[in-house]
C-alpha atoms as a PDB file:
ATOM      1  CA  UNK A   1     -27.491   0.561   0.547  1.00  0.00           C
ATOM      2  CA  UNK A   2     -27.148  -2.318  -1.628  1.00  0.00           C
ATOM      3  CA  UNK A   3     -27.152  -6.016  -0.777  1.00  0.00           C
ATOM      4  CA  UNK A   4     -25.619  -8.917  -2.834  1.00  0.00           C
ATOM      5  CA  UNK A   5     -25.315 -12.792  -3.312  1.00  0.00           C
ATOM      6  CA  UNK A   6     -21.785 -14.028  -3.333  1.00  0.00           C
ATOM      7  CA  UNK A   7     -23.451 -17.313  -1.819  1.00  0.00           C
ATOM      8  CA  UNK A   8     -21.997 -20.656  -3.724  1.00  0.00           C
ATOM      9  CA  UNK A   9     -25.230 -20.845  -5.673  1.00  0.00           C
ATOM     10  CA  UNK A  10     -24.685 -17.068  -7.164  1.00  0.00           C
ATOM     11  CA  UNK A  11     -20.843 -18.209  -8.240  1.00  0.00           C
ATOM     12  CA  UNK A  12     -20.073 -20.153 -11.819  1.00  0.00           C
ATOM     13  CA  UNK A  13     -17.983 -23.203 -12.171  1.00  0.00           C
ATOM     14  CA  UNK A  14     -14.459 -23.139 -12.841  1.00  0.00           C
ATOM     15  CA  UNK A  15     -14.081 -24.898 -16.014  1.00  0.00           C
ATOM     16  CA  UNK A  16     -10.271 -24.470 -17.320  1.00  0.00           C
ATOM     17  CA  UNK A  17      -7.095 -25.606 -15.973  1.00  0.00           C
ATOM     18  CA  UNK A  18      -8.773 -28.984 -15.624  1.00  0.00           C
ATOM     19  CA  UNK A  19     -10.554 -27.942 -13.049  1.00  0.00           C
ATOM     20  CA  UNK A  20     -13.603 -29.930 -11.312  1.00  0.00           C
ATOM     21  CA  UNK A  21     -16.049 -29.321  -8.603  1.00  0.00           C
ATOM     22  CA  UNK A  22     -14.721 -26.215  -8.165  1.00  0.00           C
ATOM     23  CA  UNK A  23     -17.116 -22.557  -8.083  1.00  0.00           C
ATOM     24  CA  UNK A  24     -16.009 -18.892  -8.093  1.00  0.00           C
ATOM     25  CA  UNK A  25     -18.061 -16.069  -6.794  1.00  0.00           C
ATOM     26  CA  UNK A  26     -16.584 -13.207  -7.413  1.00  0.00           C
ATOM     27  CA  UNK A  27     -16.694 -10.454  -5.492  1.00  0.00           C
ATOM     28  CA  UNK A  28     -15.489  -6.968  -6.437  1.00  0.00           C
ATOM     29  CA  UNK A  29     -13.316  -5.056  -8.910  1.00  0.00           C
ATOM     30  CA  UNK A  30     -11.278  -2.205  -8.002  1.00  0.00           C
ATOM     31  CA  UNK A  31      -8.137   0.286  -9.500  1.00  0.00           C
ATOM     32  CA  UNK A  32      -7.578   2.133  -6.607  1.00  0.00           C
ATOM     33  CA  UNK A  33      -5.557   1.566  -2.634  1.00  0.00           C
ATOM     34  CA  UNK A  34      -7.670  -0.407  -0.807  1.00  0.00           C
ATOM     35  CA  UNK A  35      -7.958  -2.179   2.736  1.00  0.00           C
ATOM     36  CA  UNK A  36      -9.593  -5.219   3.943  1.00  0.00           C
ATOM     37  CA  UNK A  37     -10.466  -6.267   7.623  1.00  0.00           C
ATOM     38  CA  UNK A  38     -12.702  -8.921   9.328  1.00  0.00           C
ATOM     39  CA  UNK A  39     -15.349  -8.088  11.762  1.00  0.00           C
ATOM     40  CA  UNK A  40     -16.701 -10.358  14.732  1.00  0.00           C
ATOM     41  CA  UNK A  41     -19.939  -9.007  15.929  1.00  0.00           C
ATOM     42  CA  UNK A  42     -20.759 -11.119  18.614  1.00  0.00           C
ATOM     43  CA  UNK A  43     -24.324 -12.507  20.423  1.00  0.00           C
ATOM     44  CA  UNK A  44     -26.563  -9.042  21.042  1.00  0.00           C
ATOM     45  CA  UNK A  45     -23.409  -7.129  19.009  1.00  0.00           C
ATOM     46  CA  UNK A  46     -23.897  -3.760  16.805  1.00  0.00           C
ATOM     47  CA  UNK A  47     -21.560  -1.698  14.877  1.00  0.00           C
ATOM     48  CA  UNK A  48     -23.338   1.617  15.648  1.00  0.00           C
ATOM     49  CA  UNK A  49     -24.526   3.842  13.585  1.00  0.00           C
ATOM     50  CA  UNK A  50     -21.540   6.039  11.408  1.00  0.00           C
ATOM     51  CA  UNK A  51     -20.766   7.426   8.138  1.00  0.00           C
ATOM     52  CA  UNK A  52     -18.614   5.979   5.848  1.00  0.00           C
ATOM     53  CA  UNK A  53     -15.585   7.432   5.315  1.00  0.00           C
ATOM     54  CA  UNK A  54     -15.349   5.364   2.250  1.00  0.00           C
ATOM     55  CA  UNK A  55     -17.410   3.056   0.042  1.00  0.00           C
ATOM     56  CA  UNK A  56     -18.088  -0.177   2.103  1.00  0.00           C
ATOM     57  CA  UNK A  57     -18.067  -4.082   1.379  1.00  0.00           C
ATOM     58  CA  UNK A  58     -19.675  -6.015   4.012  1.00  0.00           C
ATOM     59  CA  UNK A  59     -19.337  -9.654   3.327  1.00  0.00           C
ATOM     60  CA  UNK A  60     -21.017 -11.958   5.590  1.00  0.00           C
ATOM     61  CA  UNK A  61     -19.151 -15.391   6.007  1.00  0.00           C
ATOM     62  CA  UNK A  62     -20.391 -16.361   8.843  1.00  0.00           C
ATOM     63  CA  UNK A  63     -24.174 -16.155  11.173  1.00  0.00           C
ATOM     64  CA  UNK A  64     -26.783 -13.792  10.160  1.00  0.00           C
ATOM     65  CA  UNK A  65     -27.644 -10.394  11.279  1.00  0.00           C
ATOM     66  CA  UNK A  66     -28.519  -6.935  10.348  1.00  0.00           C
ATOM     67  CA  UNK A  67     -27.663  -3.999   8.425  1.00  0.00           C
ATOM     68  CA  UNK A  68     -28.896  -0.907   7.878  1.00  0.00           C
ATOM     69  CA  UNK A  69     -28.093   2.296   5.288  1.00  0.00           C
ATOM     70  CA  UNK A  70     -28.918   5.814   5.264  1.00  0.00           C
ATOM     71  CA  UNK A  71     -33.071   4.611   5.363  1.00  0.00           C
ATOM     72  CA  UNK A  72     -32.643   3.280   8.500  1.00  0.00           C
ATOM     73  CA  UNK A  73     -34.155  -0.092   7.909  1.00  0.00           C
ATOM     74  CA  UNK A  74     -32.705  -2.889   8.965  1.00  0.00           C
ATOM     75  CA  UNK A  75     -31.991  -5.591   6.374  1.00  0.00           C
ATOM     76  CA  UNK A  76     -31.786  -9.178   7.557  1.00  0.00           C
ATOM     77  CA  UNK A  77     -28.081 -10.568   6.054  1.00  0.00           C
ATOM     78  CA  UNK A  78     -26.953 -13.984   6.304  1.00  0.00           C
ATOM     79  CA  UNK A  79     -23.707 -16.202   5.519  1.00  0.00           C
ATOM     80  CA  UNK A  80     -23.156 -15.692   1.362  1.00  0.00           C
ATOM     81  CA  UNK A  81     -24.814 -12.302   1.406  1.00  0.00           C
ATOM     82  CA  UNK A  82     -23.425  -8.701   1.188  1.00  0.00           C
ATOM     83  CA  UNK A  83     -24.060  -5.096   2.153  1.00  0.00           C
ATOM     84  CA  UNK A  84     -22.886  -1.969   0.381  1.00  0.00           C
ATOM     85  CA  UNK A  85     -22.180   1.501   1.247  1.00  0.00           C
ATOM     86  CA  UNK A  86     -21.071   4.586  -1.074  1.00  0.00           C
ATOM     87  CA  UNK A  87     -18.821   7.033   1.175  1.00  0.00           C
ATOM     88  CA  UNK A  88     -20.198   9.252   3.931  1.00  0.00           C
ATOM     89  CA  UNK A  89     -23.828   7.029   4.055  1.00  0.00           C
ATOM     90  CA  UNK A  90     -24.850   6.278   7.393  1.00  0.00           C
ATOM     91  CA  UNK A  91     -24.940   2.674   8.339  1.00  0.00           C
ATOM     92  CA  UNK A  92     -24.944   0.439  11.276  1.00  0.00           C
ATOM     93  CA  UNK A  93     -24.921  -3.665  11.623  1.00  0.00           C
ATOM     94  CA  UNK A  94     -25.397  -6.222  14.419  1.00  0.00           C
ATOM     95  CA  UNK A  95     -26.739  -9.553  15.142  1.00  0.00           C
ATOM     96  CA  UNK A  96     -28.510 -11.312  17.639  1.00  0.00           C
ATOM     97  CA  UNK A  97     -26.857 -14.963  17.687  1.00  0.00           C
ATOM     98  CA  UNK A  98     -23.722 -13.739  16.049  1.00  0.00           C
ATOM     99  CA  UNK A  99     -21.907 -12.659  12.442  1.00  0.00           C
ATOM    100  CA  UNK A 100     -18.235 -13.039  10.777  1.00  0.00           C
ATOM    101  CA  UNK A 101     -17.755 -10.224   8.007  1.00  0.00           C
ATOM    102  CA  UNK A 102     -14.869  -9.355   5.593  1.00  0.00           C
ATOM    103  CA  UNK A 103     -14.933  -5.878   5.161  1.00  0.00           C
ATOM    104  CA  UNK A 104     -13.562  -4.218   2.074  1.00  0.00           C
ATOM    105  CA  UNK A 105     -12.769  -0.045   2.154  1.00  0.00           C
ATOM    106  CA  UNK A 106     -11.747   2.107  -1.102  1.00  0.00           C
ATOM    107  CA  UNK A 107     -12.656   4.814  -3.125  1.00  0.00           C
ATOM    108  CA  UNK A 108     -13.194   2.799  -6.063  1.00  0.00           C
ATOM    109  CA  UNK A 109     -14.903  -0.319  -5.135  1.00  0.00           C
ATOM    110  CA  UNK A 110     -17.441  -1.799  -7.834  1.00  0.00           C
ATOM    111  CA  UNK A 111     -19.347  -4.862  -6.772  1.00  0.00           C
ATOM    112  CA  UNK A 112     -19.716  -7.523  -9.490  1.00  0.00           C
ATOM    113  CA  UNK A 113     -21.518  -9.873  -7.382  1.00  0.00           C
ATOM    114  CA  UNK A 114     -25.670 -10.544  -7.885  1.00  0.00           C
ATOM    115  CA  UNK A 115     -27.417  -7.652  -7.013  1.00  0.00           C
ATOM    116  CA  UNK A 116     -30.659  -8.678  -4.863  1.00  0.00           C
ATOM    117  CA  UNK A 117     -32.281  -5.088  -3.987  1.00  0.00           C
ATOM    118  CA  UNK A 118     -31.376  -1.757  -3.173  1.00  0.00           C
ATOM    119  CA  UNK A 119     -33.064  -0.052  -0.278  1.00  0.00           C
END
């Protein structure tokens, strides 16, 4: 698993098109099909434990929680941060209080965001 920063801190000002206080984090490139769903996981809530069919995106936009890769250990994730998972790794996520993520599926997903550790 690898976790990322697309928090507005981690993003770079949009300069052209006479733009102002405006900030892009960008997120991910990709060249292949690819779907994207959100995902409520509410008070006491878990997404258990599965493989991947695909490589994962995990964008938190809202609360904080927990993930976890094929390790097992659970990484705290809040709003800004991001999880990812390389197809068929085991992974679960869930939150005490509550988390909103955007989840992004394909074959050929390559995160461009900060990269803050890999467990």
């Amino acid at each position: 698993m690898r976790i990322f920063d697309f928090s507005k801190e981690a993003g770079q000002n949009i300069t052209s098109y006479e733009s102002k206080e405006s900030i892009i984090s960008k997120i991910v490139k990709h060249n292949k099909q690819i779907y994207i769903g959100c995902i409520y996981i509410g008070q006491e809530g878990v997404v258990g434990l599965h493989k991947a069919p695909i490589s994962q995106l995990f964008l938190v936009i809202n609360g904080e929680g927990w993930v976890s890769g094929d390790e097992g250990i659970k990484v705290k994730v809040s709003s800004g941060t991001a999880a990812f998972w390389t197809a068929e790794e085991q992974h679960e996520s869930g939150s005490d209080q509550g988390m909103t993520a955007i989840v992004i599926e394909s074959e050929d997903l390559e995160p461009i965001m900060k990269e803050l550790f890999i467990t």
